[in-house]
N, C-alpha and C. Protein backbone atom coordinates (compact mmCIF):
# COMPACT_ATOMS: atom_id res chain seq x y z
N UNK A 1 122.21 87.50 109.88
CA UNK A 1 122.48 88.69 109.10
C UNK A 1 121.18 89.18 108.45
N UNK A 2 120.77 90.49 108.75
CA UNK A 2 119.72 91.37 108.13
C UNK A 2 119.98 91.16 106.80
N UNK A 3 118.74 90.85 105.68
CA UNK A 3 118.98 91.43 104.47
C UNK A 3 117.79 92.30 104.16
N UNK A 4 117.31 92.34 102.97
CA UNK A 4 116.52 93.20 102.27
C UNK A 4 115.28 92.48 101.78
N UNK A 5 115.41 90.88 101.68
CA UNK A 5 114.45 90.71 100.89
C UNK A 5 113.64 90.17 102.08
N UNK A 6 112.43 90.30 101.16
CA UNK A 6 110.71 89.81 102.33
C UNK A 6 110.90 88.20 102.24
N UNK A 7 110.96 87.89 103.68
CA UNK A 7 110.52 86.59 104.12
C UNK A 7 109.35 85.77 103.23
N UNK A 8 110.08 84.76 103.25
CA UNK A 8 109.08 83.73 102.42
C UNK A 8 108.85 82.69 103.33
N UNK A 9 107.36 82.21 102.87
CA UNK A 9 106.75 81.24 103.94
C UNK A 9 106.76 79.89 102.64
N UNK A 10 107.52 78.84 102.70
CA UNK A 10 107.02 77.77 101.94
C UNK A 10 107.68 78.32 100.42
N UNK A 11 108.08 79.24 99.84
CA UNK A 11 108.70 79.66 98.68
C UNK A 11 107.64 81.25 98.37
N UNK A 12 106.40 81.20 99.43
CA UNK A 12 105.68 82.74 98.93
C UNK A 12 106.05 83.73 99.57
N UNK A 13 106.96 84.93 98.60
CA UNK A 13 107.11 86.06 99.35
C UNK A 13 106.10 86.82 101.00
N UNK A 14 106.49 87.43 101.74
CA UNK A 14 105.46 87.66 103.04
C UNK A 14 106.19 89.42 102.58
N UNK A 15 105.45 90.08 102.03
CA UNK A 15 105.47 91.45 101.59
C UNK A 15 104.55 93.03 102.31
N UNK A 16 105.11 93.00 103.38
CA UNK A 16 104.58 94.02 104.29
C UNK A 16 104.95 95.30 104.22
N UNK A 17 103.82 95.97 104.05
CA UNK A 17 103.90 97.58 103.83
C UNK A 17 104.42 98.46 105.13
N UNK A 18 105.20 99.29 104.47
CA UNK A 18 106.28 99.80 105.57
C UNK A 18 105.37 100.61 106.52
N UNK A 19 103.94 101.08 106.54
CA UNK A 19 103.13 101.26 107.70
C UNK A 19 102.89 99.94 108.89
N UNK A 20 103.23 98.92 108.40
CA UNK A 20 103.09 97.43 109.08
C UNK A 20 104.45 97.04 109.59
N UNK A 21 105.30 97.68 109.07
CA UNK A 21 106.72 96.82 109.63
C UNK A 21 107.17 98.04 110.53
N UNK A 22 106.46 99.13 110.87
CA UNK A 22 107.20 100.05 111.72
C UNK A 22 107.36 99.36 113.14
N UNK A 23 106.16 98.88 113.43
CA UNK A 23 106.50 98.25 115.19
C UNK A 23 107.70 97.53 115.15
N UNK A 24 107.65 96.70 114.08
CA UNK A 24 109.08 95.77 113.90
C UNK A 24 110.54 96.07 114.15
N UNK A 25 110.03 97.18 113.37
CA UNK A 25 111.78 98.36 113.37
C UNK A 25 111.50 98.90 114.49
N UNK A 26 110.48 99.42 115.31
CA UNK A 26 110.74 100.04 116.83
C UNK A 26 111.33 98.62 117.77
N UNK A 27 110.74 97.44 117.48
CA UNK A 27 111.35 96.31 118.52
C UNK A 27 112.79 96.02 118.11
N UNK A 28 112.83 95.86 116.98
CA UNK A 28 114.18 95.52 116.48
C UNK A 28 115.57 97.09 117.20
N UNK A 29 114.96 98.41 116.97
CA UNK A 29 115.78 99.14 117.71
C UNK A 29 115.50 99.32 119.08
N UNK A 30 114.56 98.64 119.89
CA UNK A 30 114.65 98.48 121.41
C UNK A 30 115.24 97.44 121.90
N UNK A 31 115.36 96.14 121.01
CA UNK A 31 116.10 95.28 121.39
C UNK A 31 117.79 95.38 121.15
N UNK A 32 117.97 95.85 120.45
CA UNK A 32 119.58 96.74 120.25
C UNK A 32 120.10 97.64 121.33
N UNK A 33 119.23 98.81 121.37
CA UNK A 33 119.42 99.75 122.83
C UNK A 33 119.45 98.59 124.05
N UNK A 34 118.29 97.77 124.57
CA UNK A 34 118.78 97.38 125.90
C UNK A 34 119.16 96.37 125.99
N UNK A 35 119.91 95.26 124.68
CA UNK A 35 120.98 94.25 124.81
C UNK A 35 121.78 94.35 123.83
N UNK A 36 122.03 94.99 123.35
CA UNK A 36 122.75 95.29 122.23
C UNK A 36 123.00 94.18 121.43
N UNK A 37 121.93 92.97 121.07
CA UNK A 37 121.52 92.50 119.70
C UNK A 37 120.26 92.81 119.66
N UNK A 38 119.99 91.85 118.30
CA UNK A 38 118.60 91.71 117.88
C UNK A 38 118.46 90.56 116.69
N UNK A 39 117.70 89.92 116.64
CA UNK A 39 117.18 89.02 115.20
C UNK A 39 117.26 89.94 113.60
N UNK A 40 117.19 90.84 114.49
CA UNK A 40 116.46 91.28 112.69
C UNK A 40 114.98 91.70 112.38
N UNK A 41 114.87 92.67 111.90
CA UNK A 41 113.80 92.97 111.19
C UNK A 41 112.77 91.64 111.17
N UNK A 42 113.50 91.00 109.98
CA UNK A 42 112.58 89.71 109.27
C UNK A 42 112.53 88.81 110.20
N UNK A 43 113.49 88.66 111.15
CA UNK A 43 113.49 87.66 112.27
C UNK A 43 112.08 87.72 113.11
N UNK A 44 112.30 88.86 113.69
CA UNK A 44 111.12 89.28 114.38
C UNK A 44 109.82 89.27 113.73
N UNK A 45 109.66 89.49 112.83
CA UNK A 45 108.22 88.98 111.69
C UNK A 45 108.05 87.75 112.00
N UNK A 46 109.01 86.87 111.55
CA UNK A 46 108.82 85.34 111.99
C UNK A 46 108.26 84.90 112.80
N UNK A 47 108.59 85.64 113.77
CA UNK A 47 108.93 85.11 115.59
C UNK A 47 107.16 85.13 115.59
N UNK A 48 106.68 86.38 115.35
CA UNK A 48 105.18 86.88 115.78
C UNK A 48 104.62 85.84 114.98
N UNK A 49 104.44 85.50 113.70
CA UNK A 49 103.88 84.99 112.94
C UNK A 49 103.82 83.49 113.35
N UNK A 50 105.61 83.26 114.03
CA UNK A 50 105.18 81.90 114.78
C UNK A 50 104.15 81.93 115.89
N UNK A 51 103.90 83.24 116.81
CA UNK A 51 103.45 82.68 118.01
C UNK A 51 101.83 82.45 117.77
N UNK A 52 101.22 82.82 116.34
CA UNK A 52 99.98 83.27 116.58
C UNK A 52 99.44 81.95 116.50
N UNK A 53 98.33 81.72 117.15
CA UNK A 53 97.50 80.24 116.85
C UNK A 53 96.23 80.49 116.50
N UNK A 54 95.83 79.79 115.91
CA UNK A 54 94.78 79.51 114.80
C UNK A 54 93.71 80.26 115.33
N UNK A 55 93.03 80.19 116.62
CA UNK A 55 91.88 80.63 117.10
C UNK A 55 92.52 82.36 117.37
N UNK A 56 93.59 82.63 117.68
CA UNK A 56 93.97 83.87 117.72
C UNK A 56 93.69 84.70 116.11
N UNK A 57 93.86 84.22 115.24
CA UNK A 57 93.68 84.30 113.67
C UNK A 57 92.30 84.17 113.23
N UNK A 58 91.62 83.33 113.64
CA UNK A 58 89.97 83.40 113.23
C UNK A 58 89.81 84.56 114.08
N UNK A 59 90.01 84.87 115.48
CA UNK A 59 89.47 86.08 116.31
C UNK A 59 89.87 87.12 115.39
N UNK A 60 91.04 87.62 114.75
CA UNK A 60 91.13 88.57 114.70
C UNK A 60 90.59 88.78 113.41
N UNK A 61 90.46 87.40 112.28
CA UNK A 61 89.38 87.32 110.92
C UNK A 61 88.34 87.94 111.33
N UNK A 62 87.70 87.11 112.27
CA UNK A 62 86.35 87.49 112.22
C UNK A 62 85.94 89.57 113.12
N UNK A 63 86.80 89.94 113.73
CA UNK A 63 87.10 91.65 114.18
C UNK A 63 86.93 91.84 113.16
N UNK A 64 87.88 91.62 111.92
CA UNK A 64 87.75 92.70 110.93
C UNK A 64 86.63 92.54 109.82
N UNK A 65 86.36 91.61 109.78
CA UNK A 65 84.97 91.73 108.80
C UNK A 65 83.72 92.04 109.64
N UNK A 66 83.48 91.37 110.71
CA UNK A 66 82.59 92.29 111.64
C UNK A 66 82.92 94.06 111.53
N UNK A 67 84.07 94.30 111.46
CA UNK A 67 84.25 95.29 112.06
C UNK A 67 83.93 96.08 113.08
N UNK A 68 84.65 95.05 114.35
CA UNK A 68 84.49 95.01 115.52
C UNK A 68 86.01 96.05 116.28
N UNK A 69 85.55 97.01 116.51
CA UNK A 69 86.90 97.86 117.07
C UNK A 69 87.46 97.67 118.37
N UNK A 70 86.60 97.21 119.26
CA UNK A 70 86.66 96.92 120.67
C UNK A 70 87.19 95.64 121.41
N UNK A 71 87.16 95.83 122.10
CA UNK A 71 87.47 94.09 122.19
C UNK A 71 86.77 93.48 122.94
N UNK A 72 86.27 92.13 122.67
CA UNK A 72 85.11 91.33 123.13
C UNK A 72 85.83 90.22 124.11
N UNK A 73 84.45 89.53 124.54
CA UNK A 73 85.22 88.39 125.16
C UNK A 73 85.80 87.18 124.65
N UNK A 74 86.96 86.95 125.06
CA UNK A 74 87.98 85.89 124.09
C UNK A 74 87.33 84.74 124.64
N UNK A 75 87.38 83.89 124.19
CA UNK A 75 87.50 82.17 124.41
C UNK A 75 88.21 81.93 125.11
N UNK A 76 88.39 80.93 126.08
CA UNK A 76 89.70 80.78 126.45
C UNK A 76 90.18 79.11 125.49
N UNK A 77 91.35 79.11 125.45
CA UNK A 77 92.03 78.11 124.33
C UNK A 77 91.37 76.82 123.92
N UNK A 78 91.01 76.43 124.75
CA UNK A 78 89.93 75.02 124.69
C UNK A 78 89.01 75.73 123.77
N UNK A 79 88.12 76.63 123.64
CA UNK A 79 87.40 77.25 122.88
C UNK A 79 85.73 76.62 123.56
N UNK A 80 85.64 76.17 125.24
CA UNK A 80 84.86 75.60 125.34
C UNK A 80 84.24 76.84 126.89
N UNK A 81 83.30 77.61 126.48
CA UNK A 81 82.91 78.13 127.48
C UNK A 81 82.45 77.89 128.85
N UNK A 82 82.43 78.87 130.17
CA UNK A 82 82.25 78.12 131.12
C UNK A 82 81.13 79.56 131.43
N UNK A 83 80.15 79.60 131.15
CA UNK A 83 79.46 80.60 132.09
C UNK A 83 79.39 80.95 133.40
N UNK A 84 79.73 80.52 134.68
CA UNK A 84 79.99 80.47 135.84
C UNK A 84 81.44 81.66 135.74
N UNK A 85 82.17 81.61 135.16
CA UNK A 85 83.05 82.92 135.17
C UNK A 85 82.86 84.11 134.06
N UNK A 86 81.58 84.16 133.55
CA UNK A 86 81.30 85.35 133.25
C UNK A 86 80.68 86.42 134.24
């Protein structure tokens, strides 16, 4: 069941500005149109927040204080480069 209040991680509110939760509400009403459920709003916050991993999170730390708009070359998960496939 949808409610109203912002997801908490550990007991700290997760308080996202409604310019940030629009994709949410577009997935949440695309997943309604072509199966007619959905998680939820807050569900779906979750879900993303679960999938991200740590090196995905420093990448995107370190974009924004660089302020890097483009996108560079990722690591791949090992975080151990192979020059031969650059």
């Amino acid at each position: 069941m949808e409610t109203n209040e912002p997801p908490t991680l550990e007991g700290l509110p997760l308080v996202l500005p409604a310019h940030l939760t629009a994709n949410f509400e577009k997935a949440d009403r695309q997943l309604m149109a072509s199966y007619g459920s959905s998680p939820g709003v807050t569900a779906l916050v979750r879900l993303w927040i679960a999938c991200g991993t740590s090196k995905e999170i420093q990448r995107e730390f370190e974009r924004a204080v660089l302020d890097i708009r483009r996108k560079t070359l990722n690591p791949p998960e090992s975080g151990q480069f192979d020059e031969d496939c650059l």
